[in-house]
PDB file of N, CA and C in Angstrom:
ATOM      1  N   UNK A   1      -7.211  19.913  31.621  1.00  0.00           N
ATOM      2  CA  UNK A   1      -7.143  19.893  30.180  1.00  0.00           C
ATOM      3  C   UNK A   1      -7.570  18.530  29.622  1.00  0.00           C
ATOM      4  N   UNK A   2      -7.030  17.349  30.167  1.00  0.00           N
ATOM      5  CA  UNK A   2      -7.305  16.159  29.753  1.00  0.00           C
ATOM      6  C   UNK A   2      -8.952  16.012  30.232  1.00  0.00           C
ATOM      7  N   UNK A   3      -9.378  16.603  30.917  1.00  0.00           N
ATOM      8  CA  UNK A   3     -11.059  16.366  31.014  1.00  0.00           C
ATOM      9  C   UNK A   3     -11.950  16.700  30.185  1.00  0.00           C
ATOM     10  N   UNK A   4     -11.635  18.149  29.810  1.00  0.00           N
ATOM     11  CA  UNK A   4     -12.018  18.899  28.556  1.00  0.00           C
ATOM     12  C   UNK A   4     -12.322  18.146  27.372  1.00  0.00           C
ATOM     13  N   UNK A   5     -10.779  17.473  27.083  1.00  0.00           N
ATOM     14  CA  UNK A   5     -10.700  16.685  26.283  1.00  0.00           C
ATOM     15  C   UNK A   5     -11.726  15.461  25.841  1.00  0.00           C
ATOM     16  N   UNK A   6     -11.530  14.711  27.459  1.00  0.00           N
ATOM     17  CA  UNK A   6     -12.292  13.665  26.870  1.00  0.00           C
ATOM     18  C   UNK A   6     -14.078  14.114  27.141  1.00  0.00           C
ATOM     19  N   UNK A   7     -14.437  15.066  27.856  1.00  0.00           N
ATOM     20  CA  UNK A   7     -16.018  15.385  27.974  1.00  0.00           C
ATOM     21  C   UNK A   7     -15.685  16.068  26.028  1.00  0.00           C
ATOM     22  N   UNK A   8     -15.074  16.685  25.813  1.00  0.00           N
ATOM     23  CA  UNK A   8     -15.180  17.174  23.612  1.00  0.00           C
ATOM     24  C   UNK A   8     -15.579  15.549  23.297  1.00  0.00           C
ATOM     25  N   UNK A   9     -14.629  14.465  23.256  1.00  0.00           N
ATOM     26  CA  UNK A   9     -15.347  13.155  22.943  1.00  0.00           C
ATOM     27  C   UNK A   9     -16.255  12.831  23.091  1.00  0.00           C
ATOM     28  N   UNK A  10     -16.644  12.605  24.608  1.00  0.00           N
ATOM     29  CA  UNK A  10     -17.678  12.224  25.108  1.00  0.00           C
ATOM     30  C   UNK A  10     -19.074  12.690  24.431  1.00  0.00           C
ATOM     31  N   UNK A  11     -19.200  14.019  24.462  1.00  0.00           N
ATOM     32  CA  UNK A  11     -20.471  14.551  23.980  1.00  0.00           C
ATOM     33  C   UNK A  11     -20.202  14.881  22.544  1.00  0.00           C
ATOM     34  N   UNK A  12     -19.503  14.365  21.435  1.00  0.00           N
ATOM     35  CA  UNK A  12     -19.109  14.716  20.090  1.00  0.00           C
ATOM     36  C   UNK A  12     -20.299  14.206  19.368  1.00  0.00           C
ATOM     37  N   UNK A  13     -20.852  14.434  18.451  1.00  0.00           N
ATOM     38  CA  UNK A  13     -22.263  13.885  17.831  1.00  0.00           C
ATOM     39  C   UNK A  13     -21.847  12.675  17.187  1.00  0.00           C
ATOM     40  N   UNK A  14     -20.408  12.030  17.179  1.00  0.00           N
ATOM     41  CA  UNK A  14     -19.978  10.740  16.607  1.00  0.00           C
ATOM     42  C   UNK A  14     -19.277  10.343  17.903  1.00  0.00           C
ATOM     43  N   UNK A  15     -19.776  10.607  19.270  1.00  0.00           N
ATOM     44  CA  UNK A  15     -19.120   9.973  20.221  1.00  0.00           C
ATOM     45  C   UNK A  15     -19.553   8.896  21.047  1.00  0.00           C
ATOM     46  N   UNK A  16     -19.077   8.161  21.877  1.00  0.00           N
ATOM     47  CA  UNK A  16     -19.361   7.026  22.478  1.00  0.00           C
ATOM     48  C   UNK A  16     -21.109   6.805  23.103  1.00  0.00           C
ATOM     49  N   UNK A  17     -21.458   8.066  23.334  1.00  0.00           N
ATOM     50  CA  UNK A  17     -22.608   8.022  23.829  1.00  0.00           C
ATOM     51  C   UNK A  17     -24.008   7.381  21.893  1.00  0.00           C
ATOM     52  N   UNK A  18     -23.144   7.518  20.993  1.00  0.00           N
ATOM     53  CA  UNK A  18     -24.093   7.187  20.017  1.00  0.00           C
ATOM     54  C   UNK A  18     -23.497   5.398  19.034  1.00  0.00           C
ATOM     55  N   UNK A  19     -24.338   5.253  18.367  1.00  0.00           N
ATOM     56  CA  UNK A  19     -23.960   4.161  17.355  1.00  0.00           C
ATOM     57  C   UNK A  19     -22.799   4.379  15.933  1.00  0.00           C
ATOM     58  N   UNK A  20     -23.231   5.898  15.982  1.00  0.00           N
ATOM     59  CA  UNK A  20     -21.982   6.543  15.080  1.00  0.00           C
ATOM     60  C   UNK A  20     -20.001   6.194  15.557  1.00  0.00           C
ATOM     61  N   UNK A  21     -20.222   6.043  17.035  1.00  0.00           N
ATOM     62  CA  UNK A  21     -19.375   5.276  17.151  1.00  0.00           C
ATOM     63  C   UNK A  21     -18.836   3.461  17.403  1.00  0.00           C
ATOM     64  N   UNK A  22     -19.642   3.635  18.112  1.00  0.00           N
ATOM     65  CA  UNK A  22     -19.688   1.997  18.048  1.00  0.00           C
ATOM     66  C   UNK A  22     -19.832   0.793  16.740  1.00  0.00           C
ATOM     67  N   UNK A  23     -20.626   1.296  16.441  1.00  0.00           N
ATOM     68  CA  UNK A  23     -20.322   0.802  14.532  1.00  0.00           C
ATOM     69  C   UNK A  23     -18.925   0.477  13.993  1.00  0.00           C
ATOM     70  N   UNK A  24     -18.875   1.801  13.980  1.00  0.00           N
ATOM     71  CA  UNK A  24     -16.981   1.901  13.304  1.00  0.00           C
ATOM     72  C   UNK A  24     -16.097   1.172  14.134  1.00  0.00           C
ATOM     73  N   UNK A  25     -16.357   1.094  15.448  1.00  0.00           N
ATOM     74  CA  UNK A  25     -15.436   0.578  16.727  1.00  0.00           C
ATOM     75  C   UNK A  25     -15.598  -1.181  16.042  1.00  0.00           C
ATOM     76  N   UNK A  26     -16.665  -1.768  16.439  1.00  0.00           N
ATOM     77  CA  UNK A  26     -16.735  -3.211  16.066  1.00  0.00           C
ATOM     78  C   UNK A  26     -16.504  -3.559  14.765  1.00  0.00           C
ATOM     79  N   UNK A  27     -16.343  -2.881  13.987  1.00  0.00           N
ATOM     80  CA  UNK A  27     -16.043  -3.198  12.525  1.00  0.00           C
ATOM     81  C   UNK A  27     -14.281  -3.534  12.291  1.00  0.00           C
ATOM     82  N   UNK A  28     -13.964  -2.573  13.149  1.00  0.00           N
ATOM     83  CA  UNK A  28     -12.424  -3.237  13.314  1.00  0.00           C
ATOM     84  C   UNK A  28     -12.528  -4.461  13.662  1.00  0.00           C
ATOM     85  N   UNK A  29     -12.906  -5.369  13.791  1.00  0.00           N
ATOM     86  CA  UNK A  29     -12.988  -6.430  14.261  1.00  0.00           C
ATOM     87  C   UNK A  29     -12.612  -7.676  12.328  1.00  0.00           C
ATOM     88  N   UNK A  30     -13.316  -7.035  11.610  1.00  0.00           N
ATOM     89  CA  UNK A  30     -13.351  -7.358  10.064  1.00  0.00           C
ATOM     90  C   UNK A  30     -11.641  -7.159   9.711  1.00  0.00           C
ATOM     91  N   UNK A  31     -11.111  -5.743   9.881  1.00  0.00           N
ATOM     92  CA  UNK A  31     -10.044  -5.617   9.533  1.00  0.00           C
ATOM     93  C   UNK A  31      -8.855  -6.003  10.621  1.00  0.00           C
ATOM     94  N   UNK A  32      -9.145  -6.494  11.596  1.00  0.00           N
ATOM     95  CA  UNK A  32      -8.203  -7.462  11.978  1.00  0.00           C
ATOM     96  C   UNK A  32      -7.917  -8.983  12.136  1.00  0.00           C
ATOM     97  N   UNK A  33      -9.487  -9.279  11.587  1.00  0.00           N
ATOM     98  CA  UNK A  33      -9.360 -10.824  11.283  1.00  0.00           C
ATOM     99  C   UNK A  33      -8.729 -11.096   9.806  1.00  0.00           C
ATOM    100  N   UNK A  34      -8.651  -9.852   8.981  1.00  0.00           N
ATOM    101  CA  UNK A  34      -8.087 -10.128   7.420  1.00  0.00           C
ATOM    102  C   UNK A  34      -6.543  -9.921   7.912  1.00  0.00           C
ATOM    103  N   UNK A  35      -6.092  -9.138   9.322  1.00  0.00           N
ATOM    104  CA  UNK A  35      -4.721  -9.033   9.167  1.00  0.00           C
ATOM    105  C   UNK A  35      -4.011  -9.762   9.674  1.00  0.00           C
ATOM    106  N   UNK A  36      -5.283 -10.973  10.684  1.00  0.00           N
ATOM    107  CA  UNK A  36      -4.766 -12.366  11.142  1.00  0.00           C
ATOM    108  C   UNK A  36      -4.927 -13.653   9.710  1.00  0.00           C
ATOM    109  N   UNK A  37      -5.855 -13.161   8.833  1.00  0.00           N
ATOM    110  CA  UNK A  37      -5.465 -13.932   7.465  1.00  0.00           C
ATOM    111  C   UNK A  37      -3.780 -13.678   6.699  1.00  0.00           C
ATOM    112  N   UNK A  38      -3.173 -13.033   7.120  1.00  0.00           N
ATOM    113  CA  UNK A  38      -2.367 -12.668   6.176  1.00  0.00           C
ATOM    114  C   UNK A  38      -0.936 -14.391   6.614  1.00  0.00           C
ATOM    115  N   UNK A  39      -1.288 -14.463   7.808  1.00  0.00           N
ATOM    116  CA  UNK A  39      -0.633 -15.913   7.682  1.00  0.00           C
ATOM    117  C   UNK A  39      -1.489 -16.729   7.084  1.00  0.00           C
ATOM    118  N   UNK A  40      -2.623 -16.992   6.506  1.00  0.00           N
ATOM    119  CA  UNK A  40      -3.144 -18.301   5.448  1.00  0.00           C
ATOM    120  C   UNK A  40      -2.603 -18.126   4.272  1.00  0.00           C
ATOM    121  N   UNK A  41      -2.416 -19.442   3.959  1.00  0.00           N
ATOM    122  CA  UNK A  41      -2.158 -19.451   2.475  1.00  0.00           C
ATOM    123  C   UNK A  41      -2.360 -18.920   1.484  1.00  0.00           C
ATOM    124  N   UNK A  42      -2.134 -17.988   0.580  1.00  0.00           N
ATOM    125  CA  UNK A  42      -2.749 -17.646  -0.560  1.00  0.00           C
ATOM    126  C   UNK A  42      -3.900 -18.435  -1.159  1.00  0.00           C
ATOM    127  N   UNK A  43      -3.998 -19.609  -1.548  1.00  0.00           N
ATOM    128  CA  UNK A  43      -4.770 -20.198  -2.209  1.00  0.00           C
ATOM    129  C   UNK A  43      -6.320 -20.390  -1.479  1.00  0.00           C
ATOM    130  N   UNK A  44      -6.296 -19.911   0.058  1.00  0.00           N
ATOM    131  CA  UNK A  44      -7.256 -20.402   0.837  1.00  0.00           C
ATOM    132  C   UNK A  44      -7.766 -18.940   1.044  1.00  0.00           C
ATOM    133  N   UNK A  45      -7.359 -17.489   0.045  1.00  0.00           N
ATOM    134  CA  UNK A  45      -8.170 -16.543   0.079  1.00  0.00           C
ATOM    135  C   UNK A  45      -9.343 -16.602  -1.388  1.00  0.00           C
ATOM    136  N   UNK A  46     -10.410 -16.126  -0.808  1.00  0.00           N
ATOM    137  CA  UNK A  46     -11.285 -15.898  -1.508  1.00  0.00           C
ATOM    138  C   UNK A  46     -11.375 -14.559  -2.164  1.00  0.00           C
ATOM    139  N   UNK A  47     -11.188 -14.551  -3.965  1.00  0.00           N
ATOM    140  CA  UNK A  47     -11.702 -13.301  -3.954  1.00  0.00           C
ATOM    141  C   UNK A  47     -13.021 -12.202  -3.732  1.00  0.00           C
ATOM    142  N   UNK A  48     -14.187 -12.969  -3.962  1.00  0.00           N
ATOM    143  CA  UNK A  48     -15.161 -12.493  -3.938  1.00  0.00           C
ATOM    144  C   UNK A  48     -15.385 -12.028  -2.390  1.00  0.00           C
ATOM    145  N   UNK A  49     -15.161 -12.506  -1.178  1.00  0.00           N
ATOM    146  CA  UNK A  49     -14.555 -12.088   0.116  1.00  0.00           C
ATOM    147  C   UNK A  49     -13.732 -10.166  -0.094  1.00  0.00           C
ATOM    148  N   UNK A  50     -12.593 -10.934  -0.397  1.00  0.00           N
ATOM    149  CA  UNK A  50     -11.704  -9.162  -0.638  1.00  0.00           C
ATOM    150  C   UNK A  50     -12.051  -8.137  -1.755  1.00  0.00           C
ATOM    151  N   UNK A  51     -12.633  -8.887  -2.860  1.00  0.00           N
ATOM    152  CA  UNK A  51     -13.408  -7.486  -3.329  1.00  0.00           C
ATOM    153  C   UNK A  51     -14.426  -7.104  -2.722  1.00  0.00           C
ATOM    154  N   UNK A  52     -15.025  -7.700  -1.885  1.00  0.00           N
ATOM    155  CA  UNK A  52     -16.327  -6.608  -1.041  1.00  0.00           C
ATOM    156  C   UNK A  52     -15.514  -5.862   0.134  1.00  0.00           C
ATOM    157  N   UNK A  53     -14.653  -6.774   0.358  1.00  0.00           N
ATOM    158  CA  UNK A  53     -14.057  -6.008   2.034  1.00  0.00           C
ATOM    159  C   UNK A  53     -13.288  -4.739   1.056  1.00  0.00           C
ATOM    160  N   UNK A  54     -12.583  -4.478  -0.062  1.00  0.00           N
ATOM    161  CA  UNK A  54     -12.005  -3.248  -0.398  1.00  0.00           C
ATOM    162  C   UNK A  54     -12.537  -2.417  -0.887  1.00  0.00           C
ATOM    163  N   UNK A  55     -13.910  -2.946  -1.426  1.00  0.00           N
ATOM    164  CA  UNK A  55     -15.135  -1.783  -1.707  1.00  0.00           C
ATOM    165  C   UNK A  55     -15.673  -1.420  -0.588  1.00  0.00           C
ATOM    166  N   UNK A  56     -15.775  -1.909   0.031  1.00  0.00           N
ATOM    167  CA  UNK A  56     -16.335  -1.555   1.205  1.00  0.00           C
ATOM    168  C   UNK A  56     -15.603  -0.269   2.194  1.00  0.00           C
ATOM    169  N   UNK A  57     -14.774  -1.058   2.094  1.00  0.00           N
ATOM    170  CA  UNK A  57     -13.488  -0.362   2.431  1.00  0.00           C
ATOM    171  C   UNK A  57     -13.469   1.131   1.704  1.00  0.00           C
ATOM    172  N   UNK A  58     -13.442   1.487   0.346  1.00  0.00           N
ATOM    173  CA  UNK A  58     -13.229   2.587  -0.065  1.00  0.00           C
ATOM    174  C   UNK A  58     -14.419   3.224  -0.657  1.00  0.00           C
ATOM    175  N   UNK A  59     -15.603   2.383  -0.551  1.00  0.00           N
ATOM    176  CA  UNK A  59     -16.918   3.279  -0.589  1.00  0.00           C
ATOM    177  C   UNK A  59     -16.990   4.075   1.299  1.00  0.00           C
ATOM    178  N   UNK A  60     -17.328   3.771   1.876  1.00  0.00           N
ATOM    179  CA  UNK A  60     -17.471   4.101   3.181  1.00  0.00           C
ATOM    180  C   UNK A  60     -16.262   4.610   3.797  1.00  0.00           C
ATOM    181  N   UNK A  61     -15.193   4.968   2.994  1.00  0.00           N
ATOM    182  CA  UNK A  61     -14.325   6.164   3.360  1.00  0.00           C
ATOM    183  C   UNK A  61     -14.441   7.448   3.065  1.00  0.00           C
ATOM    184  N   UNK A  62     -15.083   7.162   1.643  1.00  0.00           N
ATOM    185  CA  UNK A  62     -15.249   8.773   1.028  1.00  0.00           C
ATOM    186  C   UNK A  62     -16.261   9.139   1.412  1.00  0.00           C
ATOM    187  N   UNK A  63     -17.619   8.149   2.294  1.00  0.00           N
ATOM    188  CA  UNK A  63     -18.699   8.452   2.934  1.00  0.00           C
ATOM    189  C   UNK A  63     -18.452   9.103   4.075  1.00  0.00           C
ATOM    190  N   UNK A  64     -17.473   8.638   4.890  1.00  0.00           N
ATOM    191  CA  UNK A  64     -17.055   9.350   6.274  1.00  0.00           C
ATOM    192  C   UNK A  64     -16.671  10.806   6.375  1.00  0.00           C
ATOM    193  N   UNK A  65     -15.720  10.790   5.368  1.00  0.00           N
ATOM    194  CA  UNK A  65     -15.552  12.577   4.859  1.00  0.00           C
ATOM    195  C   UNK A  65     -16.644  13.077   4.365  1.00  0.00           C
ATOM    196  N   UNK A  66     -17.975  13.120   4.152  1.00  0.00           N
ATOM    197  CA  UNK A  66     -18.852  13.731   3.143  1.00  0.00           C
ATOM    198  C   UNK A  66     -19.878  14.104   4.298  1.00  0.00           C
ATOM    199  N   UNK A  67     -20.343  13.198   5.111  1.00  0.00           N
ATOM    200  CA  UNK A  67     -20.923  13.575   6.017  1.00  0.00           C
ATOM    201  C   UNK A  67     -20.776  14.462   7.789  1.00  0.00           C
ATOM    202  N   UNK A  68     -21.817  14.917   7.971  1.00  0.00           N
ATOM    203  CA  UNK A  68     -21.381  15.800   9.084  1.00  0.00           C
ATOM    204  C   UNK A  68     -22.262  15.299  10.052  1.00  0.00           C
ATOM    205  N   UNK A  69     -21.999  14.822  11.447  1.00  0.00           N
ATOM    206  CA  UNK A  69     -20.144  15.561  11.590  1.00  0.00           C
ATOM    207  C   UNK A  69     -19.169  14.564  10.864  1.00  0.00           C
ATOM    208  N   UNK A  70     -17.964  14.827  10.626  1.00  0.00           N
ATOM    209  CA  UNK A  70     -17.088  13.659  10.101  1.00  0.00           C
ATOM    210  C   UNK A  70     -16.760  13.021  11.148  1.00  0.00           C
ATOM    211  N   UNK A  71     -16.695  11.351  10.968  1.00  0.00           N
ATOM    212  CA  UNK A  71     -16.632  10.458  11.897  1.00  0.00           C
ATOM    213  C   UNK A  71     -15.103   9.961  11.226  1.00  0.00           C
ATOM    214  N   UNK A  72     -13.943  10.170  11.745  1.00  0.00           N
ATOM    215  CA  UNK A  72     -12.776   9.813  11.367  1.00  0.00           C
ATOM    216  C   UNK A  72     -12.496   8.557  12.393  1.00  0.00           C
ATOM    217  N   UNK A  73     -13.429   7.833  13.322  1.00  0.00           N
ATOM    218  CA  UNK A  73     -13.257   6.427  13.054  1.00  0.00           C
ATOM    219  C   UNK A  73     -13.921   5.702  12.555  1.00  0.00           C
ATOM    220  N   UNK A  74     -14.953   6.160  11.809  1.00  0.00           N
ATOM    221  CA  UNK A  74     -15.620   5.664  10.309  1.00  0.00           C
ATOM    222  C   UNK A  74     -14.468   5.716   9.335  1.00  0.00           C
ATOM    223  N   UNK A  75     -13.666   6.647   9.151  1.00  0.00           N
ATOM    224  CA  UNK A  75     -13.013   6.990   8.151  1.00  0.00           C
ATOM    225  C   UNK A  75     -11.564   6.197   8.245  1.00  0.00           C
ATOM    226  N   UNK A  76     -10.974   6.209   9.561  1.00  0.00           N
ATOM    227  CA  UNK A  76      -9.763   5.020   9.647  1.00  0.00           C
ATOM    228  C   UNK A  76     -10.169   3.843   9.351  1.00  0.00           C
ATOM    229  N   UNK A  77     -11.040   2.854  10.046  1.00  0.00           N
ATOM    230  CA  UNK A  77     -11.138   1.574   9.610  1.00  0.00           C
ATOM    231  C   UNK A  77     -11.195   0.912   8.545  1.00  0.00           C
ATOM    232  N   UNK A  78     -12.363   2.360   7.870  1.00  0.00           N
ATOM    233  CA  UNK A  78     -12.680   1.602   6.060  1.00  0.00           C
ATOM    234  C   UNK A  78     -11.009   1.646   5.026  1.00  0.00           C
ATOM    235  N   UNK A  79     -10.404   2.737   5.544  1.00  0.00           N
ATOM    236  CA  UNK A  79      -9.137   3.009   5.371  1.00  0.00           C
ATOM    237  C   UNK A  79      -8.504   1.601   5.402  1.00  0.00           C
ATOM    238  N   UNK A  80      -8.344   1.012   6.535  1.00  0.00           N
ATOM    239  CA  UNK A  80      -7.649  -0.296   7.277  1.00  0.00           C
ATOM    240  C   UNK A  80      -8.539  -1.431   6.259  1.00  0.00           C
ATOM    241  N   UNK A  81      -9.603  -1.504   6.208  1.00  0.00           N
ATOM    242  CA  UNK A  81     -10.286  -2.509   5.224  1.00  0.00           C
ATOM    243  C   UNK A  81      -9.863  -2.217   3.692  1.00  0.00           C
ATOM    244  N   UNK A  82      -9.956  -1.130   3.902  1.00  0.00           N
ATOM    245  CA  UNK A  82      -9.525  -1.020   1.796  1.00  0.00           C
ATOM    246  C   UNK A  82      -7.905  -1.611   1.863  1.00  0.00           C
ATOM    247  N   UNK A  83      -7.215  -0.981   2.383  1.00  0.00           N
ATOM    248  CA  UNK A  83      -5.673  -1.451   2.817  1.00  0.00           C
ATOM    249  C   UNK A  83      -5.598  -3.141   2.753  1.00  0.00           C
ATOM    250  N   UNK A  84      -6.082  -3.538   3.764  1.00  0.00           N
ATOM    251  CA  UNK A  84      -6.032  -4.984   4.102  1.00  0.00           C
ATOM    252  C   UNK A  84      -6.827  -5.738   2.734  1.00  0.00           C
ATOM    253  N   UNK A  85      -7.650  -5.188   2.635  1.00  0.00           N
ATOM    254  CA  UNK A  85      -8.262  -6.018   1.327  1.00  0.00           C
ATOM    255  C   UNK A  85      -7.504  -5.824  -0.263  1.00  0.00           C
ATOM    256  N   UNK A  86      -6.939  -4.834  -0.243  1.00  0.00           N
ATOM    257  CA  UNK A  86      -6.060  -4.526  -1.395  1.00  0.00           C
ATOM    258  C   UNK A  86      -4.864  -5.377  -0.648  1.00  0.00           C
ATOM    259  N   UNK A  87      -4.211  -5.486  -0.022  1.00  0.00           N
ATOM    260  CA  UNK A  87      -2.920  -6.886   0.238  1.00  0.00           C
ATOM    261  C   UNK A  87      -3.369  -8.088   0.282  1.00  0.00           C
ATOM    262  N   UNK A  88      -4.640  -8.189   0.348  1.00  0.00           N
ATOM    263  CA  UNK A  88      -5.108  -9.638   0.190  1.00  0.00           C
ATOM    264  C   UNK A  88      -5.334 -10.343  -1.586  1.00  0.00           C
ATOM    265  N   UNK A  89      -5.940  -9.153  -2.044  1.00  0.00           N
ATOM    266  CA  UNK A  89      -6.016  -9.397  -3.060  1.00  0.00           C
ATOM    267  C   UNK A  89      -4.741  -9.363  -4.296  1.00  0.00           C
ATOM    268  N   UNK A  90      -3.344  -8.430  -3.524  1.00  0.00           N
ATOM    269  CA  UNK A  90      -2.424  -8.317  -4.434  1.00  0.00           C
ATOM    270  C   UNK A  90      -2.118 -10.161  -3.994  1.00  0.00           C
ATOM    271  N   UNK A  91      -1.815 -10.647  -3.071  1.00  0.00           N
ATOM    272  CA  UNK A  91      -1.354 -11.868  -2.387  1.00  0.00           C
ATOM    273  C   UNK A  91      -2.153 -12.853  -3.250  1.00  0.00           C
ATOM    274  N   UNK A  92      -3.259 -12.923  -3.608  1.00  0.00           N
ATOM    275  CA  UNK A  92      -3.584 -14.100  -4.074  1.00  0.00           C
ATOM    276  C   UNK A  92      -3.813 -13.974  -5.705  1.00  0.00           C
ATOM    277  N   UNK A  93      -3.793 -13.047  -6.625  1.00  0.00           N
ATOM    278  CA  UNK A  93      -3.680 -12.640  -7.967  1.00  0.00           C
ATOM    279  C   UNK A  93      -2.314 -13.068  -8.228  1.00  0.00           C
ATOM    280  N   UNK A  94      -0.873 -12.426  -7.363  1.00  0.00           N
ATOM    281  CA  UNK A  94       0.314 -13.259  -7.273  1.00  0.00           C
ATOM    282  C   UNK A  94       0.718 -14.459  -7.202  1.00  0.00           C
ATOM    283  N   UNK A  95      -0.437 -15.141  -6.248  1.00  0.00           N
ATOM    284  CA  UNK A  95      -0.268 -16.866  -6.209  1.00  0.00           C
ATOM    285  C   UNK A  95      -0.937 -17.337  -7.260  1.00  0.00           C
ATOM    286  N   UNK A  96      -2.195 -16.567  -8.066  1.00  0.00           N
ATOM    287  CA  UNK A  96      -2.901 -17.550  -8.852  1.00  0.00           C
ATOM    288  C   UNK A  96      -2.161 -17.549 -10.233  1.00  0.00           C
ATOM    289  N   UNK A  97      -1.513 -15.876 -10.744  1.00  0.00           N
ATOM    290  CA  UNK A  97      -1.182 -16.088 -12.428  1.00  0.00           C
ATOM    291  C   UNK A  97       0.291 -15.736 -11.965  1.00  0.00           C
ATOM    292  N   UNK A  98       1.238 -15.330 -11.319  1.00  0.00           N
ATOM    293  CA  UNK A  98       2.464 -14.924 -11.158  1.00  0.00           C
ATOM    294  C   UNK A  98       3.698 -16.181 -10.791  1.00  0.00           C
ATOM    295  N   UNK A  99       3.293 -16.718  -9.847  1.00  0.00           N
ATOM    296  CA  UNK A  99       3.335 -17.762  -9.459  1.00  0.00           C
ATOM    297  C   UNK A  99       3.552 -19.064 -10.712  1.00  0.00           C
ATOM    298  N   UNK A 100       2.708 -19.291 -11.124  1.00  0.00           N
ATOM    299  CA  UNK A 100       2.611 -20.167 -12.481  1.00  0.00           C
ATOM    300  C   UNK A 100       3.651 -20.259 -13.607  1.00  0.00           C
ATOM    301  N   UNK A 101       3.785 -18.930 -13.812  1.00  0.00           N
ATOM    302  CA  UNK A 101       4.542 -18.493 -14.850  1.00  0.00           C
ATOM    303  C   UNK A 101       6.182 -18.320 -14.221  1.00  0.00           C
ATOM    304  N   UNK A 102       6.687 -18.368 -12.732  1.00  0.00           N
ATOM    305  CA  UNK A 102       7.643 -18.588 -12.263  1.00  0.00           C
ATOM    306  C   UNK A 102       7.904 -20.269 -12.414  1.00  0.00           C
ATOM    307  N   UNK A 103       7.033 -20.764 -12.287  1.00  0.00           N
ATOM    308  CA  UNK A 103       7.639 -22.116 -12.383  1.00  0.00           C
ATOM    309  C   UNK A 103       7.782 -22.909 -13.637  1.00  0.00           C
ATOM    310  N   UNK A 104       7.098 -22.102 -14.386  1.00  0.00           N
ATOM    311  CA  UNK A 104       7.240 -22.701 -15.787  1.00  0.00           C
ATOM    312  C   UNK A 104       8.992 -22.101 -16.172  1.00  0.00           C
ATOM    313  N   UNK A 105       8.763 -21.006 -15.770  1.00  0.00           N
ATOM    314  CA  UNK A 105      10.221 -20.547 -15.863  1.00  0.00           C
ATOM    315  C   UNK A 105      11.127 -21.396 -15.720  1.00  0.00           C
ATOM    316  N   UNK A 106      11.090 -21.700 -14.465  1.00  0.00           N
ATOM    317  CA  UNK A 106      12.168 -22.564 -13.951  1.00  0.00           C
ATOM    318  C   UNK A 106      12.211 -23.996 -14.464  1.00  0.00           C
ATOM    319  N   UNK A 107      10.947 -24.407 -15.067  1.00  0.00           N
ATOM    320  CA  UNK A 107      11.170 -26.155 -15.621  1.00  0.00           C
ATOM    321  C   UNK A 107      12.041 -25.960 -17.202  1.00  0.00           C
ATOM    322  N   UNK A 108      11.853 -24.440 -17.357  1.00  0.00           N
ATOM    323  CA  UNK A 108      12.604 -24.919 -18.981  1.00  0.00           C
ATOM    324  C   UNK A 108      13.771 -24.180 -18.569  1.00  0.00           C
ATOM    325  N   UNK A 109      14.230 -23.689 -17.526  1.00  0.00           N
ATOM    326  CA  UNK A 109      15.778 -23.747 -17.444  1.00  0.00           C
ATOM    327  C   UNK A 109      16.432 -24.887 -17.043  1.00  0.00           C
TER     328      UNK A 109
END
């Protein structure tokens, strides 16, 4: 059963034998260097950086579903990039105007 299995992978028209997979495979590589950013500082993210990684991210998700065959590890990663790039970007919109207005808070109490 488990052979079956992996020869269905193996020969899948988005399987290892093509670029349809490998693509999507090394691209994780993007969304885990943003989830080794998540220890930098706020101030040392770039937005123009995370708005492409979350467009990116959620253009080329709804691409993965549309086309055939569907490549659902096309479709997880951009998932993982829109994700990661939407916490990057809530993280540093928080440090740039949220942030500010907490401390002003606190100087006139």
């Amino acid at each position: 059963m488990a052979a079956s299995k992996f020869q269905a992978l193996w020969n899948h028209p988005a399987g290892p034998k093509t670029i349809h997979f490998w693509a999507p495979t090394f691209k994780w590589g993007i969304s885990i260097a943003n989830i080794a950013d998540f220890a930098k500082p706020p101030e040392k993210i770039s937005y123009p950086q995370q708005i492409a990684v979350t467009c990116t991210g959620v253009i080329w998700t709804r691409y993965s579903t549309v086309i055939t065959p569907k490549n659902w590890n096309l479709f997880s990663v951009n998932v993982a990039m829109a994700g990661t790039g939407i916490y990057q970007l809530a993280r540093k919109i928080r440090h740039d105007y949220f942030s500010e207005e907490e401390e002003l808070v606190a100087k006139e109490s």
